[in-house]
Protein backbone atom coordinates (compact mmCIF):
# COMPACT_ATOMS: atom_id res chain seq x y z
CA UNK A 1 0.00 0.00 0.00
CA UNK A 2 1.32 3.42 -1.04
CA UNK A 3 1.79 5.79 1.76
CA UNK A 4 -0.98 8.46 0.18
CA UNK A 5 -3.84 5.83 0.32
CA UNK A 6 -3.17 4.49 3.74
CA UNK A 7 -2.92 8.68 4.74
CA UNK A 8 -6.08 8.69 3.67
CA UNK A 9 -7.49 6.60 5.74
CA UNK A 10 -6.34 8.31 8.65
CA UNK A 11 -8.64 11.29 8.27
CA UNK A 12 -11.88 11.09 9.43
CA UNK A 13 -13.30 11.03 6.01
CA UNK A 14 -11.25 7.48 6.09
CA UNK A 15 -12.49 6.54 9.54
CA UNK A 16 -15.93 7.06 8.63
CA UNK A 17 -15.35 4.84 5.11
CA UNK A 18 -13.63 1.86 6.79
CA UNK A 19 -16.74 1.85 9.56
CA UNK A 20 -19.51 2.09 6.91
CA UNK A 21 -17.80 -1.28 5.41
CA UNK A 22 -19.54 -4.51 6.42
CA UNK A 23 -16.62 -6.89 7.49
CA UNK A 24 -17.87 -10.09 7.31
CA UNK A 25 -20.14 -9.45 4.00
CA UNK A 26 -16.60 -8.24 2.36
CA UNK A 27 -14.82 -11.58 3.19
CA UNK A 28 -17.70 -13.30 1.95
CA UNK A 29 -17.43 -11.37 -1.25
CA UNK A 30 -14.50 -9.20 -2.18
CA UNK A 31 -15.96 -8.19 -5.44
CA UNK A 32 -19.41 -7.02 -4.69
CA UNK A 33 -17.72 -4.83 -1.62
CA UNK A 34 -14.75 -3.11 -4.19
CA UNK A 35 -18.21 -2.69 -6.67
CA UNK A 36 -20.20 -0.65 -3.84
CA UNK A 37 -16.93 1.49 -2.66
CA UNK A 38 -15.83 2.39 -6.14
CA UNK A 39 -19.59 3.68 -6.60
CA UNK A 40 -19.27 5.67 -3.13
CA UNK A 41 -18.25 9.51 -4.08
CA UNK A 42 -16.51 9.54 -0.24
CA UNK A 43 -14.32 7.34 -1.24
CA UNK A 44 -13.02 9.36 -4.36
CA UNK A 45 -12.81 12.40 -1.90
CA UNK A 46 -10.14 11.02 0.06
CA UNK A 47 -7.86 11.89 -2.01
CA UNK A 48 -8.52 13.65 -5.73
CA UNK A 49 -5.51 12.80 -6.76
CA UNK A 50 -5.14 9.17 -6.31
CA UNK A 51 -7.08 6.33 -8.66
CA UNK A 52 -9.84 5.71 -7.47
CA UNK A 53 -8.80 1.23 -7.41
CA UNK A 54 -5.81 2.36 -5.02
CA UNK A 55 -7.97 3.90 -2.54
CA UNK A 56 -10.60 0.95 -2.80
CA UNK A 57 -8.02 -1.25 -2.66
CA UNK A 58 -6.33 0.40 0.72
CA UNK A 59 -9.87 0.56 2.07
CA UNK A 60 -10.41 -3.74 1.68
CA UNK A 61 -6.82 -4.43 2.62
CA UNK A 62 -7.45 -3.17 6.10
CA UNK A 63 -11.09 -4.22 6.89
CA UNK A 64 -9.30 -7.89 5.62
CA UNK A 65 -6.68 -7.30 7.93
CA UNK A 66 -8.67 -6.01 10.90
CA UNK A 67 -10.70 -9.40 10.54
CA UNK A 68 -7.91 -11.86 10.87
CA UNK A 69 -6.47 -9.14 13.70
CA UNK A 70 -9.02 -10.00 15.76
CA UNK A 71 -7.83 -13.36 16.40
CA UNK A 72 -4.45 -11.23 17.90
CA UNK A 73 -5.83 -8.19 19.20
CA UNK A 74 -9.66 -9.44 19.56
CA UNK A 75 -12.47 -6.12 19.41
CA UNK A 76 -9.06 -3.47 19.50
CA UNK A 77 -8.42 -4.60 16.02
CA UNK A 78 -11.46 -2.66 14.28
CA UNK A 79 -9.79 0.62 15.51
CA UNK A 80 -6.39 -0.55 14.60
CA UNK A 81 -4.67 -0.43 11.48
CA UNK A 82 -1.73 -3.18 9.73
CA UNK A 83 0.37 -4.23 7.17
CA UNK A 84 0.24 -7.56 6.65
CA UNK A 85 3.61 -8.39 7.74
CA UNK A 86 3.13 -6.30 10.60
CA UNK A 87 0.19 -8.25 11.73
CA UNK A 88 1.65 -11.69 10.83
CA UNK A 89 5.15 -10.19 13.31
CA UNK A 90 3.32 -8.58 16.28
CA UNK A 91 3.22 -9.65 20.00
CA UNK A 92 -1.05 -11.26 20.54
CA UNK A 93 -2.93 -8.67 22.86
CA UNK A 94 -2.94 -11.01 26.03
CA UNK A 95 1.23 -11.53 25.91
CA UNK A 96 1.68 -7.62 24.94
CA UNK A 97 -0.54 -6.72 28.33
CA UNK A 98 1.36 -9.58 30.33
CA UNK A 99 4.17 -7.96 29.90
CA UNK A 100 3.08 -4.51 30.09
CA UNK A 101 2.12 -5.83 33.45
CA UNK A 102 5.36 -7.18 34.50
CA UNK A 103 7.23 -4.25 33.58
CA UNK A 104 4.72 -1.63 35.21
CA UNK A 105 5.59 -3.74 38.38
CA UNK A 106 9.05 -2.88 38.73
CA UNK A 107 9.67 0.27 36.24
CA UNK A 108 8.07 3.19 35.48
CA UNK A 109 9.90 4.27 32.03
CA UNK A 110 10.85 6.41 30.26
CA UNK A 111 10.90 3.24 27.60
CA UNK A 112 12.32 2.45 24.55
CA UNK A 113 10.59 -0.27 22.60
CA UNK A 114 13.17 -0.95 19.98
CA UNK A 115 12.01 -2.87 16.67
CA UNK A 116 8.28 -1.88 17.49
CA UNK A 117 6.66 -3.03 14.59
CA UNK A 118 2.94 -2.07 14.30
CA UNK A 119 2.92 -1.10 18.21
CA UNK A 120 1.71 -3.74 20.13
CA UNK A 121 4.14 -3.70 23.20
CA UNK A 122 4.42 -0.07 22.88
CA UNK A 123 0.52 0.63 23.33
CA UNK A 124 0.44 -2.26 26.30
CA UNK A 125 3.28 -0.08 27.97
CA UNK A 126 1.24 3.30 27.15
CA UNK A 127 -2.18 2.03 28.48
CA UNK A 128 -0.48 1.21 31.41
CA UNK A 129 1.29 4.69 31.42
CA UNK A 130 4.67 4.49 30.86
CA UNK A 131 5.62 6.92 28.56
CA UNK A 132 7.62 4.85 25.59
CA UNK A 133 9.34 5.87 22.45
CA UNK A 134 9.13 3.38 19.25
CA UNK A 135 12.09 2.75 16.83
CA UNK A 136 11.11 1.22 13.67
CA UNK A 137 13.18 1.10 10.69
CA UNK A 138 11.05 0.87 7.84
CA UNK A 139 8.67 4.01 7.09
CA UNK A 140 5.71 2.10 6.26
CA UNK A 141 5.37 0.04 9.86
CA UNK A 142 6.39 3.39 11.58
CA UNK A 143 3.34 5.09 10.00
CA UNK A 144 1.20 2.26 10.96
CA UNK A 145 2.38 2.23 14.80
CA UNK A 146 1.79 6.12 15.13
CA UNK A 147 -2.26 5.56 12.98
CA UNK A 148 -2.72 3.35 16.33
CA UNK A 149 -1.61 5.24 18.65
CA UNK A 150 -3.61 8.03 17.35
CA UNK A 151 -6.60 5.90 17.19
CA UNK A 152 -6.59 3.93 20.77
CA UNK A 153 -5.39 7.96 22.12
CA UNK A 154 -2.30 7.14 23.49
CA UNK A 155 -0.18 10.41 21.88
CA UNK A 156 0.55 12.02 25.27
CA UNK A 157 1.97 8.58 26.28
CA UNK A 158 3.76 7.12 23.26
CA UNK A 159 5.58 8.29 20.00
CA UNK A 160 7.69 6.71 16.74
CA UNK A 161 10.42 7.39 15.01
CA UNK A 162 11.91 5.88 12.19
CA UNK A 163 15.60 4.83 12.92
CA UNK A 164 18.01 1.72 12.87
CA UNK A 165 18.14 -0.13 16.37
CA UNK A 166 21.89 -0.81 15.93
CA UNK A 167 22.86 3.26 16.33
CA UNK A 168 20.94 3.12 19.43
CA UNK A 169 23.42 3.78 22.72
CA UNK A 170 23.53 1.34 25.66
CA UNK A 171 21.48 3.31 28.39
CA UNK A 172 20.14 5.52 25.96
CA UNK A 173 16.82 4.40 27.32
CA UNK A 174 16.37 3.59 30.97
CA UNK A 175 14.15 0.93 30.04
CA UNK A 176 14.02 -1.16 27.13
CA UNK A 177 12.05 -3.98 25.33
CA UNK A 178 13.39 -5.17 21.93
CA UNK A 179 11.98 -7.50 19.81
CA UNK A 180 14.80 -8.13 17.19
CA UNK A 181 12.78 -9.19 13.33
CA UNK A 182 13.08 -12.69 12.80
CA UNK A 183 12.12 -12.94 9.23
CA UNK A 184 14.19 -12.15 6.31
CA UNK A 185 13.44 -12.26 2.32
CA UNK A 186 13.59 -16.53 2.39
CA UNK A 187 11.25 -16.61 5.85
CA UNK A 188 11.41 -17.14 9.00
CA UNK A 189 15.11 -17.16 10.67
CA UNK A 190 16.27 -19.72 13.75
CA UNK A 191 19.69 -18.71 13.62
CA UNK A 192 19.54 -15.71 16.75
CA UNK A 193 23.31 -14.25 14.83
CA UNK A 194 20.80 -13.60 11.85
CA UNK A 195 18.03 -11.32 13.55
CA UNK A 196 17.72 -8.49 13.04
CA UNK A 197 19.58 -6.40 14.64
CA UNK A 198 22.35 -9.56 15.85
CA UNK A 199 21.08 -11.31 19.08
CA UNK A 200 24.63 -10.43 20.41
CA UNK A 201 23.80 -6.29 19.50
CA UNK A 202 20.10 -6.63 21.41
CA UNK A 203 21.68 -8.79 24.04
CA UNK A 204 23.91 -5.61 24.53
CA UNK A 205 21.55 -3.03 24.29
CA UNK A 206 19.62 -4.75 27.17
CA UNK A 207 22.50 -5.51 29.42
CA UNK A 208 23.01 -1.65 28.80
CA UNK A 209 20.02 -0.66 30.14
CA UNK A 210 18.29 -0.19 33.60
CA UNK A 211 16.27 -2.63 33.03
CA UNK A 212 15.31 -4.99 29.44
CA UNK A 213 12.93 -6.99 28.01
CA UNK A 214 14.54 -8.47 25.10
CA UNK A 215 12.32 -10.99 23.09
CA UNK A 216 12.80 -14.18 21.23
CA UNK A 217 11.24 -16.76 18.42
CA UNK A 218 10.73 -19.50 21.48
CA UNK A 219 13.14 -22.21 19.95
CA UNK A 220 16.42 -20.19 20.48
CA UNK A 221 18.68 -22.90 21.58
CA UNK A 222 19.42 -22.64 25.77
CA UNK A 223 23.29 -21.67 24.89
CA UNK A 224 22.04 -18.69 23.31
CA UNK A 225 20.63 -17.00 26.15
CA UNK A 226 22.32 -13.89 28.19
CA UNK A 227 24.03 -15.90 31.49
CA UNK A 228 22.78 -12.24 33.29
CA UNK A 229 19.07 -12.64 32.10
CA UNK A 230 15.88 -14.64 33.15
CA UNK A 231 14.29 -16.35 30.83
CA UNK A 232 10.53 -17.06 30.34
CA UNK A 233 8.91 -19.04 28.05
CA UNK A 234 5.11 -18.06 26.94
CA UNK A 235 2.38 -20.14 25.47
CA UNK A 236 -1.50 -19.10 24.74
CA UNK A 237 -3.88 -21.39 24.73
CA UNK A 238 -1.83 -24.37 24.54
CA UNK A 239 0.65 -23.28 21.86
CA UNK A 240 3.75 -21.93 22.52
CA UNK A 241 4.34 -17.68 21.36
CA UNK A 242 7.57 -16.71 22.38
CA UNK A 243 10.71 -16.45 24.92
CA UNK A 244 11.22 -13.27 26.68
CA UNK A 245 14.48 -12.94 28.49
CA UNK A 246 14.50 -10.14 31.19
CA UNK A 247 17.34 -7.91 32.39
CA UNK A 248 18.09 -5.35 35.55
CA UNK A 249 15.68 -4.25 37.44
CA UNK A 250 13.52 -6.49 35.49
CA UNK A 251 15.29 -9.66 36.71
CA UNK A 252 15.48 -11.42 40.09
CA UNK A 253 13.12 -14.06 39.66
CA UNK A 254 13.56 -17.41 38.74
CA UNK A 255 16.45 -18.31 36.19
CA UNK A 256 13.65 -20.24 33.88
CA UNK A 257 10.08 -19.60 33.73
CA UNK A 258 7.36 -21.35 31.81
CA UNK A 259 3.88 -19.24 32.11
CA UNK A 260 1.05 -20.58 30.14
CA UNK A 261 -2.03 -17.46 29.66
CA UNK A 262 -5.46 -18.46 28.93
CA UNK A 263 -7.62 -16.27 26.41
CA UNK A 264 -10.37 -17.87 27.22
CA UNK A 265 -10.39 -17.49 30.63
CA UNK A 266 -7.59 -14.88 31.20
CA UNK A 267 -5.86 -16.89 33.38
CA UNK A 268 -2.07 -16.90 34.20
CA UNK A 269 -0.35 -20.18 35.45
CA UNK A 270 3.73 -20.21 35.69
CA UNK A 271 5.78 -22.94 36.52
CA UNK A 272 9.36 -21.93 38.08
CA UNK A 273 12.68 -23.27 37.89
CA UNK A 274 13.88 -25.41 41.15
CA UNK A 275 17.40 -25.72 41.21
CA UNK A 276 17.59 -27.80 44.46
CA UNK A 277 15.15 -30.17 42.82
CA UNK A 278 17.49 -32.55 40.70
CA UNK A 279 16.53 -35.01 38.06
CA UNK A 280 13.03 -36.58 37.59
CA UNK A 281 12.29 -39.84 38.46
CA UNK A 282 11.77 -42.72 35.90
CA UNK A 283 9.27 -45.32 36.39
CA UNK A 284 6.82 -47.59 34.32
CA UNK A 285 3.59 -45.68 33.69
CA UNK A 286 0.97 -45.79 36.12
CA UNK A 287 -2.88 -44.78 35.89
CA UNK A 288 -2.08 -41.34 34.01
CA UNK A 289 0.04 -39.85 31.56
CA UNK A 290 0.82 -36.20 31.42
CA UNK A 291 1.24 -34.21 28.65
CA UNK A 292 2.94 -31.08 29.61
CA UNK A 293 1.92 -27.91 27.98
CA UNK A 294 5.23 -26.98 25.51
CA UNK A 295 5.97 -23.97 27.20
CA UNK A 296 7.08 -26.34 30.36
CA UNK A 297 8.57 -28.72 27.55
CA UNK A 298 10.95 -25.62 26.01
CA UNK A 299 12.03 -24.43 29.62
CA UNK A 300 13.43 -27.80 30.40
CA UNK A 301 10.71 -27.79 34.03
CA UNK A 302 9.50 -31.12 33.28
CA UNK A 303 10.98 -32.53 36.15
CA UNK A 304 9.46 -29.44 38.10
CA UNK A 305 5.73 -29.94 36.80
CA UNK A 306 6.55 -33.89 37.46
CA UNK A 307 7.19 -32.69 40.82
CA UNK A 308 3.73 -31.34 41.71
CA UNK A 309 2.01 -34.07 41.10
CA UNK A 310 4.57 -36.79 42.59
CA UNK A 311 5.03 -37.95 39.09
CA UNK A 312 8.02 -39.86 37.33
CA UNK A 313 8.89 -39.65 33.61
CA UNK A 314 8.92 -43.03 31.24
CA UNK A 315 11.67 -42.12 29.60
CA UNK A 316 14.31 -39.57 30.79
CA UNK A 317 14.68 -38.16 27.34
CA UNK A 318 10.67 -37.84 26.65
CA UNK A 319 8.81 -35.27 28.33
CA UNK A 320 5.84 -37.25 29.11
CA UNK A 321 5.18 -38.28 32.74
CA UNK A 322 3.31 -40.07 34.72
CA UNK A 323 1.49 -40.45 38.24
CA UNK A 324 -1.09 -42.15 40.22
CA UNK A 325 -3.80 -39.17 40.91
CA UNK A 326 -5.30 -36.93 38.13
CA UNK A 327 -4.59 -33.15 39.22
CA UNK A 328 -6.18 -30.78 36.34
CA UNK A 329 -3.84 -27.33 35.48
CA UNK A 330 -3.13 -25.05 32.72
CA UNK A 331 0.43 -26.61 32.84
CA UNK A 332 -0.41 -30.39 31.05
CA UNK A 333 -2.95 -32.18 29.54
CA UNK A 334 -4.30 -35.11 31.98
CA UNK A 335 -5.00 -38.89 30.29
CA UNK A 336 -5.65 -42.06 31.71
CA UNK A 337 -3.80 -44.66 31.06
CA UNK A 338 -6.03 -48.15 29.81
CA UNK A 339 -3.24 -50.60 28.01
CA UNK A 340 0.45 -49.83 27.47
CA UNK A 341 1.60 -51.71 24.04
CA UNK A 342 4.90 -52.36 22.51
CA UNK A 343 3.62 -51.14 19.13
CA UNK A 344 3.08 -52.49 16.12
CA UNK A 345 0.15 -51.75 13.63
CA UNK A 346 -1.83 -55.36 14.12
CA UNK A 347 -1.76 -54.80 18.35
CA UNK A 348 -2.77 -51.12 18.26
CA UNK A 349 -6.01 -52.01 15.53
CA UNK A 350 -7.10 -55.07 17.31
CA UNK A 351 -7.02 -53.14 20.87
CA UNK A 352 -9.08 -50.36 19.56
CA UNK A 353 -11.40 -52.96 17.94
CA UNK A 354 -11.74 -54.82 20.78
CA UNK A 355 -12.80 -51.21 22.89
CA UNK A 356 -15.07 -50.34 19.72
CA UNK A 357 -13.32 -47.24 19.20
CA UNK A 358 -14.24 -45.08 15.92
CA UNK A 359 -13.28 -41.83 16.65
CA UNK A 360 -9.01 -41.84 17.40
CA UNK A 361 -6.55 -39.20 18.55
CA UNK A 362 -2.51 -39.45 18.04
CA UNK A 363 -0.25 -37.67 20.07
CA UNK A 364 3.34 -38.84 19.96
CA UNK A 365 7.22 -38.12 21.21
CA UNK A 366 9.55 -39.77 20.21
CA UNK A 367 8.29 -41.99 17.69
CA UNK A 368 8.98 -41.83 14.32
CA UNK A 369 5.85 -43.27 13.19
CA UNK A 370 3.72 -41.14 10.49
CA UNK A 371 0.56 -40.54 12.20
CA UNK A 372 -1.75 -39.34 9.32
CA UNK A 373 -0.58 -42.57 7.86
CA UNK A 374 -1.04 -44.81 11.09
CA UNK A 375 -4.92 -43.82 11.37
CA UNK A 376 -5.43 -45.10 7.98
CA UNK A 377 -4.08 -48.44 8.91
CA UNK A 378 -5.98 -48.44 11.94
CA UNK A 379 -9.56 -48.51 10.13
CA UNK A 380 -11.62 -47.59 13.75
CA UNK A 381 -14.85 -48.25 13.86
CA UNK A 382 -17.45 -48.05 17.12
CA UNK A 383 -19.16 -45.18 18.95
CA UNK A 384 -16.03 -45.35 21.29
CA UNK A 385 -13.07 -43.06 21.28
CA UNK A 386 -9.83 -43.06 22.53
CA UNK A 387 -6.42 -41.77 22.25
CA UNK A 388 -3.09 -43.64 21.05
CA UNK A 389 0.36 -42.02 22.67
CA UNK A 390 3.32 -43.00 20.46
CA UNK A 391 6.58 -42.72 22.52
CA UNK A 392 9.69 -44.50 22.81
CA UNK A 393 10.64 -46.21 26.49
CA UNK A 394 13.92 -47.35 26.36
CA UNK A 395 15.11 -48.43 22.80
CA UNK A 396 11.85 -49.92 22.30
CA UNK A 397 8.56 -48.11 20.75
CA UNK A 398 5.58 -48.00 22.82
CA UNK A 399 1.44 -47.18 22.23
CA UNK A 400 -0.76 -45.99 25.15
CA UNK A 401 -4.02 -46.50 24.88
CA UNK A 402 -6.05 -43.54 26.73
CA UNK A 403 -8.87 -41.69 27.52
CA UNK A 404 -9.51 -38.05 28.61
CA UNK A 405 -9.20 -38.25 32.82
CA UNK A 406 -11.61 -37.25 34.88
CA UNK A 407 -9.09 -34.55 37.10
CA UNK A 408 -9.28 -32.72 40.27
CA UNK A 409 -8.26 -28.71 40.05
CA UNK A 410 -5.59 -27.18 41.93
């Protein structure tokens, strides 16, 4: 999108355009909605001077874009405005506001939220007033993240400016969050030396400061991360978002976090490193299986979740575990345990024939075995269902056969 059309948008004129646009009737039908806007003389008089397609054009891209935002930024996305690599980059509402949280806790700013992107961390920190200064290197995202801070009315809180992260002083900002691009022309990037700027520039910038949020894709490997920081892994919902490593004043806490949030409830569950704790147990499984949630997996706290329930693992290198009592949390997924079977094709089928199971769920570690290919073979058939737990105990490949578990809440 040219910079002219998406200017255009910002006026009211443009406000009052992208509101009289039905959302869900133009994702059912691109066409007929570009038909009614090019026939709408307000949407010419945005701008005289620009075709008349452009504008329609910037007009659809956003109300498309403001409908998959909501799945990020939930009702705040129809006053919000993207690109659609901004939208596909930024921080979800519920981790942006976490960590607003966090940060409101123990600093009060001025803040620096380098690499901003469309805004998201920089309007959590402004809602929860600390003043904060964006740096964003390309034009185009900068002019998005100021449209939103306009529109949610955060301007006497937060500001951008277009600039390069990497001339940015140590301590030039008291407090700091950084979230260093990850994507380059091929894709995503899993090398850290190959963000954007170099983890070992961000890691600098936040050891620089008073205190640092620096942000990460959640598979940097463990050796990556600052000796000096804290390091939390986040997952939404059940699927893992990101790892933030805090510095300074920010810091102090345990040396690994896992913290799982909840959309649909809005709850917050974390699971802390123990260092006095020591290796997990190993044992044969018992009535359950646990399935820990993958932010607990990535943190290495698998031994730490087994822990709280008095549970052993069935294989030191697979993060399942196992226990006698059922104890429901945010932290794993809670099964019961029917058969245990070394596996083969033939045992698994006749087992879940022999249940009348028609309705199957695969979950697996440690097993090489392609599922989509195994529930073929398996032909179920019955009213009953079940789930199958590929995993590897030993040298030798096992199947669990289980059912949901009936758990008590702690």
């Amino acid at each position: 999108m040219r910079a002219p059309a998406f200017e255009a948008l910002l006026t009211e004129a443009g406000r009052e355009v992208l509101a009289s646009v039905d959302a869900e009737s133009a994702a059912r039908d691109a066409l007929a909605a570009a038909s009614r806007l090019r026939e709408d003389p307000r949407v010419a008089a945005l701008d005289p001077g620009l075709p008349v397609s452009e504008l329609v054009n910037a007009v659809l891209t956003q109300i498309s874009l403001r409908v998959r935002g909501r799945a990020k930024f939930g009702g705040l996305a129809d006053r919000m405005y993207f690109t659609p690599n901004g939208l596909e980059q930024s921080t979800r509402r519920s981790v942006a506001e976490y960590r607003a949280e966090r940060v409101a806790r123990a600093h009060a700013g001025p803040a620096g939220d380098l690499c901003c992107g469309i805004g998201a961390d920089l309007l959590a920190l402004a809602a929860r007033g600390i003043p904060v200064e964006g740096v964003e290197l390309d034009p185009a995202t900068a002019a998005v993240a100021r449209a939103n801070i306009g529109a949610l009315g955060l301007e006497g809180t937060a500001r951008v400016r277009e600039g390069d992260v990497t001339e940015v002083s140590p301590g030039e900002y008291p407090l700091l969050v950084c979230d260093p691009a990850r994507r380059g022309g091929r894709g995503r990037v899993f090398d850290p030396a190959a963000y954007s700027p170099p983890w070992d520039v961000a890691v600098a910038l936040a050891e620089g400061a008073e205190a640092a949020c620096l942000k990460a894709a959640p598979g940097i490997p463990h050796e990556a991360l600052a000796p000096g920081a804290d390091t939390e892994w986040i997952s939404v919902d059940g699927e893992l978002k990101e790892a933030a490593l805090w510095f300074g004043a920010l810091a102090g806490g345990p040396r690994r976090r896992a913290t799982v949030l909840s959309e649909r409830d809005g709850s917050r569950t974390h699971l802390d490193e123990d260092p006095g704790l020591g290796p997990a147990p190993v044992a044969p499984a018992r009535r359950y299986l646990y399935d820990p949630d993958p932010a607990v997996v990535r943190s290495h706290l698998v031994a730490e979740a087994a822990a709280r329930v008095d549970g052993a693992l069935l294989d030191e290198r697979i993060a399942y575990f196992t226990a006698d009592a059922a104890v429901r949390s945010p932290l794993w997924r809670v099964l019961e345990v029917e058969e245990v079977l070394p596996f083969s094709l033939k045992r698994v089928r006749a087992a879940l024939r022999e249940r009348g199971v028609g309705t199957v769920t695969v979950m697996k570690r440690g097993s090489a075995v392609d599922t989509e290919k195994l529930r073929r073979g398996l032909k179920p058939s019955g009213p009953g269902t079940a789930t199958v737990v590929l995993t590897r105990i030993g040298e030798r490949p096992f199947a669990l056969l289980c059912r949901e578990a009936a758990a008590t809440a702690v």
